[in-house]
Protein backbone atom coordinates (compact mmCIF):
# COMPACT_ATOMS: atom_id res chain seq x y z
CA UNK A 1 23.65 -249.55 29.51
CA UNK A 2 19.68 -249.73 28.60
CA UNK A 3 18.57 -250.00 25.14
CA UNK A 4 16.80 -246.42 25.68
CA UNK A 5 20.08 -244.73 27.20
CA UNK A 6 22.19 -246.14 24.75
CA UNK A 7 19.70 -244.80 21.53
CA UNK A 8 20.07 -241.39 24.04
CA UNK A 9 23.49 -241.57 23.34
CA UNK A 10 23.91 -242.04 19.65
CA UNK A 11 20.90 -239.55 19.16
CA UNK A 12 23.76 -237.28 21.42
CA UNK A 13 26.24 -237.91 19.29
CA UNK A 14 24.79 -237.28 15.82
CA UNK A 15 22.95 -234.14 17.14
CA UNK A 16 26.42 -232.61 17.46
CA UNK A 17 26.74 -229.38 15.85
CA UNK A 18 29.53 -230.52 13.37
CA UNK A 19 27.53 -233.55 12.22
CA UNK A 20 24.21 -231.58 12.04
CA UNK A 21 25.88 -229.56 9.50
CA UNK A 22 27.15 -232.38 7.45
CA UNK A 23 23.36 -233.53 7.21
CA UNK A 24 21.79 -230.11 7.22
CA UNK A 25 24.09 -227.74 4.53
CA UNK A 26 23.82 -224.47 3.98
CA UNK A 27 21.53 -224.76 1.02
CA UNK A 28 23.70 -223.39 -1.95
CA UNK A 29 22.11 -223.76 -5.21
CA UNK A 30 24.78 -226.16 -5.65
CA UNK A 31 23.89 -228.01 -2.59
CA UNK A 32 20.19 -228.09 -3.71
CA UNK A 33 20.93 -229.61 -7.10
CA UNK A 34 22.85 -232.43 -5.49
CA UNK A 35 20.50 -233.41 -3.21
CA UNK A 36 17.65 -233.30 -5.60
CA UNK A 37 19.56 -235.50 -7.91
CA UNK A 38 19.43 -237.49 -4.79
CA UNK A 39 16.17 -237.70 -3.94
CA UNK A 40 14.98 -238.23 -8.04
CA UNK A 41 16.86 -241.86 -7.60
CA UNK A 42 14.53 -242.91 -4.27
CA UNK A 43 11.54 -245.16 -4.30
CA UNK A 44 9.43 -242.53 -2.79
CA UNK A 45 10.21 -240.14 -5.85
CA UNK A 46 8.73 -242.33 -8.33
CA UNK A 47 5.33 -243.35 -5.60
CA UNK A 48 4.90 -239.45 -5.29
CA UNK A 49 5.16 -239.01 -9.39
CA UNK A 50 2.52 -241.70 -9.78
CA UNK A 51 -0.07 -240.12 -7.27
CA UNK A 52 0.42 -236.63 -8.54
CA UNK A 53 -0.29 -237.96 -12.12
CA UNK A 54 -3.15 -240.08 -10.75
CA UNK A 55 -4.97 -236.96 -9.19
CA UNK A 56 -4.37 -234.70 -12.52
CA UNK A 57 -6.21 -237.55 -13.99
CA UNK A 58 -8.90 -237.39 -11.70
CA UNK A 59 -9.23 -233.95 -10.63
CA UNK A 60 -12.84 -233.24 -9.94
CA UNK A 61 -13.55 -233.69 -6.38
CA UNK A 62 -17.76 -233.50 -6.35
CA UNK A 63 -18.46 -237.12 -6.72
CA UNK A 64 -17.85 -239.89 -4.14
CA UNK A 65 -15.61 -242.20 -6.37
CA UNK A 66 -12.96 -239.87 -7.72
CA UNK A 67 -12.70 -238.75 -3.94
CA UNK A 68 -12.67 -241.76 -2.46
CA UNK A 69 -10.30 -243.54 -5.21
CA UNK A 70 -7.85 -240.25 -4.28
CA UNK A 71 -8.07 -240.27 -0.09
CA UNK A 72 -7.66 -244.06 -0.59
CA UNK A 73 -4.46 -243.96 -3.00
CA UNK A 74 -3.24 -241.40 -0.89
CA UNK A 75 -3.25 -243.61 2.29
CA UNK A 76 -1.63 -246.25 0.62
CA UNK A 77 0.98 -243.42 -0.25
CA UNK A 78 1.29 -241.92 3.51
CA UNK A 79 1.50 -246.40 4.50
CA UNK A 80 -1.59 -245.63 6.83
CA UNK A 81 -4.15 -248.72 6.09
CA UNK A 82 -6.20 -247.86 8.74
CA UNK A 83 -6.63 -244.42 8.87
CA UNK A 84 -10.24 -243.34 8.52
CA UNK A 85 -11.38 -241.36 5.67
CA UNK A 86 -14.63 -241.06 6.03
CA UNK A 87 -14.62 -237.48 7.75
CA UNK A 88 -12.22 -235.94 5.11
CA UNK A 89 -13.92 -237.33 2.41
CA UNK A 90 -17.09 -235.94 3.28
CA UNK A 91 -16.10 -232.52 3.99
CA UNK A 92 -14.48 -232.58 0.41
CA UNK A 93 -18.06 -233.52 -0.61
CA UNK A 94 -19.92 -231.12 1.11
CA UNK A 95 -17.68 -228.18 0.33
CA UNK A 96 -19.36 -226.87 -2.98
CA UNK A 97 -17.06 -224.54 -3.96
CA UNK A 98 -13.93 -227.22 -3.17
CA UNK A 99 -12.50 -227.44 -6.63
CA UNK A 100 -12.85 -223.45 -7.29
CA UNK A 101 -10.68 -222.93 -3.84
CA UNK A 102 -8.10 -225.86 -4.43
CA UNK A 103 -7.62 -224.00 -8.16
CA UNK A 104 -6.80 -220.69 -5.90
CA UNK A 105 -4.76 -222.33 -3.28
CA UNK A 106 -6.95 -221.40 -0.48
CA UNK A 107 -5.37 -222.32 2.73
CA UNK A 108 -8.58 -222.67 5.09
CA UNK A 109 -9.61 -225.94 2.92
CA UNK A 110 -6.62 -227.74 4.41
CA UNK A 111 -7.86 -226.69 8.38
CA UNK A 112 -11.67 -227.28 7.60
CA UNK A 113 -10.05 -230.81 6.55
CA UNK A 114 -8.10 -231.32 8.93
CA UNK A 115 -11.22 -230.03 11.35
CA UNK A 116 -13.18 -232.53 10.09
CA UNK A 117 -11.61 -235.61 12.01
CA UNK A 118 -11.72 -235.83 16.14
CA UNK A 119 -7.87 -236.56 16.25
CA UNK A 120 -6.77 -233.52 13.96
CA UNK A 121 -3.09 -233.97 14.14
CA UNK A 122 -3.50 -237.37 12.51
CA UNK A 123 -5.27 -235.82 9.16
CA UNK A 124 -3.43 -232.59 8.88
CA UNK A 125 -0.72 -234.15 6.97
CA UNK A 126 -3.27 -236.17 4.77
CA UNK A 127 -5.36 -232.77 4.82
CA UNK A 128 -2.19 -230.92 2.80
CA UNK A 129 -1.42 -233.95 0.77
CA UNK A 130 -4.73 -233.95 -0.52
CA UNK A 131 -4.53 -230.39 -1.90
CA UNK A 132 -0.96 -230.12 -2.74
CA UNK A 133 -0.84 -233.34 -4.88
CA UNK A 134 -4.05 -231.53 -6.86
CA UNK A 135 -1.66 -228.33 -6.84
CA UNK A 136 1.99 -229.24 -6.28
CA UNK A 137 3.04 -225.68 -6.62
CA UNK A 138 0.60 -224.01 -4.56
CA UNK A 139 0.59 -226.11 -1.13
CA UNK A 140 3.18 -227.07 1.26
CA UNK A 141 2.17 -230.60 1.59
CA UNK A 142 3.40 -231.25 5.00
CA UNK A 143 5.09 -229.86 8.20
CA UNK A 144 8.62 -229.26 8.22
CA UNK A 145 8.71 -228.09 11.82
CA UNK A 146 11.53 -230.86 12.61
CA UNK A 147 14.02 -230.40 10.22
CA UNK A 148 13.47 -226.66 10.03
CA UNK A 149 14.10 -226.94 13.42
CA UNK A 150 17.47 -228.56 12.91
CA UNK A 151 18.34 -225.41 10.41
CA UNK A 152 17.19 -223.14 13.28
CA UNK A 153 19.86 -224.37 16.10
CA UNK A 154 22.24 -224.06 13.41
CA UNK A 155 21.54 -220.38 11.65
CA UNK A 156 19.40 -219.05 13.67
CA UNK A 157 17.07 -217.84 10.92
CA UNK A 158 13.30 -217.75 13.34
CA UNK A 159 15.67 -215.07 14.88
CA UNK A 160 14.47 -216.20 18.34
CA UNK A 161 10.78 -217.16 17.63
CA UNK A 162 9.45 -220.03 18.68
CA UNK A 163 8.55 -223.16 16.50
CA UNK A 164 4.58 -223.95 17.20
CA UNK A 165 3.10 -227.79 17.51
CA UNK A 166 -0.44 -226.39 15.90
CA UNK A 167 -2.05 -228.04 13.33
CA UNK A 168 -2.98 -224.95 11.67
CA UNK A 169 -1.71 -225.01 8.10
CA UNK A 170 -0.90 -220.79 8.06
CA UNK A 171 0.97 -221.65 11.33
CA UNK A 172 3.22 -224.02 10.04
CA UNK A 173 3.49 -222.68 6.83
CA UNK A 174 4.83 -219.98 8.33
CA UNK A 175 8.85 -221.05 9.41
CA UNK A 176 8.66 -222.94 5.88
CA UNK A 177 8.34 -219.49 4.36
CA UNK A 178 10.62 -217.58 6.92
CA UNK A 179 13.38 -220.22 5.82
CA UNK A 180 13.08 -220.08 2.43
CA UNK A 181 13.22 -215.89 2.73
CA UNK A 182 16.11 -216.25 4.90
CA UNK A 183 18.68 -218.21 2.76
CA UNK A 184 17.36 -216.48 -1.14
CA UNK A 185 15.09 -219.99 -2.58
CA UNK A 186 12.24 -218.07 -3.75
CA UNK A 187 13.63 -218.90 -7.24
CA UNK A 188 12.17 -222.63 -6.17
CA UNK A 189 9.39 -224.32 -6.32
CA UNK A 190 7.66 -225.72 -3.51
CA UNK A 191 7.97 -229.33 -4.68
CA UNK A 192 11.74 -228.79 -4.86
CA UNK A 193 12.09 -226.88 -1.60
CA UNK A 194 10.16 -230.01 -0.12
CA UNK A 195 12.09 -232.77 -1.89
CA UNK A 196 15.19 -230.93 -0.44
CA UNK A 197 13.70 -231.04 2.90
CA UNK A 198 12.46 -234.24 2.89
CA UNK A 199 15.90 -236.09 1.31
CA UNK A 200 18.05 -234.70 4.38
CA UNK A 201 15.78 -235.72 6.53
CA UNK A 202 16.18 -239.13 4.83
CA UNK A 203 19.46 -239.37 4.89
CA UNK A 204 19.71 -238.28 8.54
CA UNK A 205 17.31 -240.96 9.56
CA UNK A 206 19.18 -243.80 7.53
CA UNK A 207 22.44 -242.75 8.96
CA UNK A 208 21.43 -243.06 12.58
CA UNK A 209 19.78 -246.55 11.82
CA UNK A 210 22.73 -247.44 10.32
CA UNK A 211 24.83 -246.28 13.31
CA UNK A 212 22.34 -248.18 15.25
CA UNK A 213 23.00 -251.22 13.27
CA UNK A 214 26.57 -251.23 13.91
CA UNK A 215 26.45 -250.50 17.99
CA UNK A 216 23.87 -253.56 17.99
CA UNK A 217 26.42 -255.58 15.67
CA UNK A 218 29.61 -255.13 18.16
CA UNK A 219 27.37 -255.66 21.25
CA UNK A 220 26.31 -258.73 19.80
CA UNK A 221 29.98 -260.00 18.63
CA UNK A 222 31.48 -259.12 21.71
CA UNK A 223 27.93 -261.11 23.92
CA UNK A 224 29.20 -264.78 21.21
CA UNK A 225 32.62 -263.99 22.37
CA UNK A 226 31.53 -264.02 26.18
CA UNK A 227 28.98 -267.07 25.69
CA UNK A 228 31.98 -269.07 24.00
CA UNK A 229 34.47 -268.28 26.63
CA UNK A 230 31.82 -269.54 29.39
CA UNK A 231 31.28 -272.82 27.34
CA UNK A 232 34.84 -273.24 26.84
CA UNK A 233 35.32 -272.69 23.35
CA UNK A 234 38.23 -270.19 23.49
């Protein structure tokens, strides 16, 4: 079996409906506390409490060094070294009335962002990071198409509409709300709603690498056991 068919087939086997379920759980407000207890004990926790305190330190965005020192911390955040920030940056810049709509949570500030660059699905996630680590509790900071997705197959709560691929912050924004209407979480922040989000996704990924792990580790032990019967060693 290839390497690609075989990833096919663990992918197969953890997108089973049982085991989706296991990592995606209805989300009780008992299931929500545990995982956020969770997520408070990961690395990225403490990186994303740093940056939001850095930008409440710096929150002006009409000079060229507080914007700059921000888009830059925030690519070392999002482990992009080369992205290019010129275009964001000086959209930010020439925006006048920036600060004024970031205060409001104005959604059109993350597209014209976004807008800004030639490969747009590339900034839209710096684009919302940007305003929702100014305003934690007014922007959904990134797309949770995929693992709303996951929720979908399993409740059915788009109730048969379809998940788009736009970059458009309202448009993506949109299932985000839609889920959190559908199972009663308007009692929680965004933040929390996105920690949730984001720690079983997490824990989803690290399972399947660690499922990975183990098929390479028997394919290995079984190829030393071959190699050592051909050189005569058993």
């Amino acid at each position: 079996m290839s390497r690609s068919s075989a990833a096919e087939t663990i992918y197969d086997e953890l997108a089973k409906p049982a085991r989706q379920r296991k990592f995606y759980p209805i989300p009780t407000d008992d299931v929500i506390r545990s995982v956020l207890e969770r997520y408070k004990k990961t690395e990225r926790f403490t990186e994303e409490k740093e940056i939001i305190y850095f930008f409440k330190q710096n929150p002006r965005n009409d000079n060229i060094k507080d914007v700059m020192l921000k888009a830059t911390a925030l690519r070392g955040f999002m482990r992009r070294p080369g992205m290019y920030l010129n275009y964001a940056t000086h959209y930010i810049l020439s925006d006048k009335a920036f600060d004024r709509k970031l205060q409001r949570g104005v959604m059109s500030i993350v597209d014209a962002m976004t807008a800004s660059s030639r490969a747009r699905w590339k900034y839209c996630d710096f684009a919302s990071k940007y305003c929702a680590f100014h305003q934690p509790e007014l922007y959904l900071y990134s797309d949770w198409s995929l693992v709303l997705q996951k929720y979908d197959q399993l409740d059915h709560f788009m109730q048969g509409k379809r998940f788009s691929l736009s970059t458009s912050y309202s448009v993506y924004l949109k299932p985000f709300l839609i889920f959190r209407e559908y199972y009663g979480l308007q009692k929680y922040s965004l933040p929390d709603l996105q920690h949730f989000l984001w720690q079983l996704r997490n824990e989803e990924s690290a399972e399947y690498d660690r499922y990975c792990l183990d098929k390479d580790a028997q394919r290995i032990s079984r190829n030393e056991v071959i190699v050592g019967m051909i050189n005569g060693d058993r």
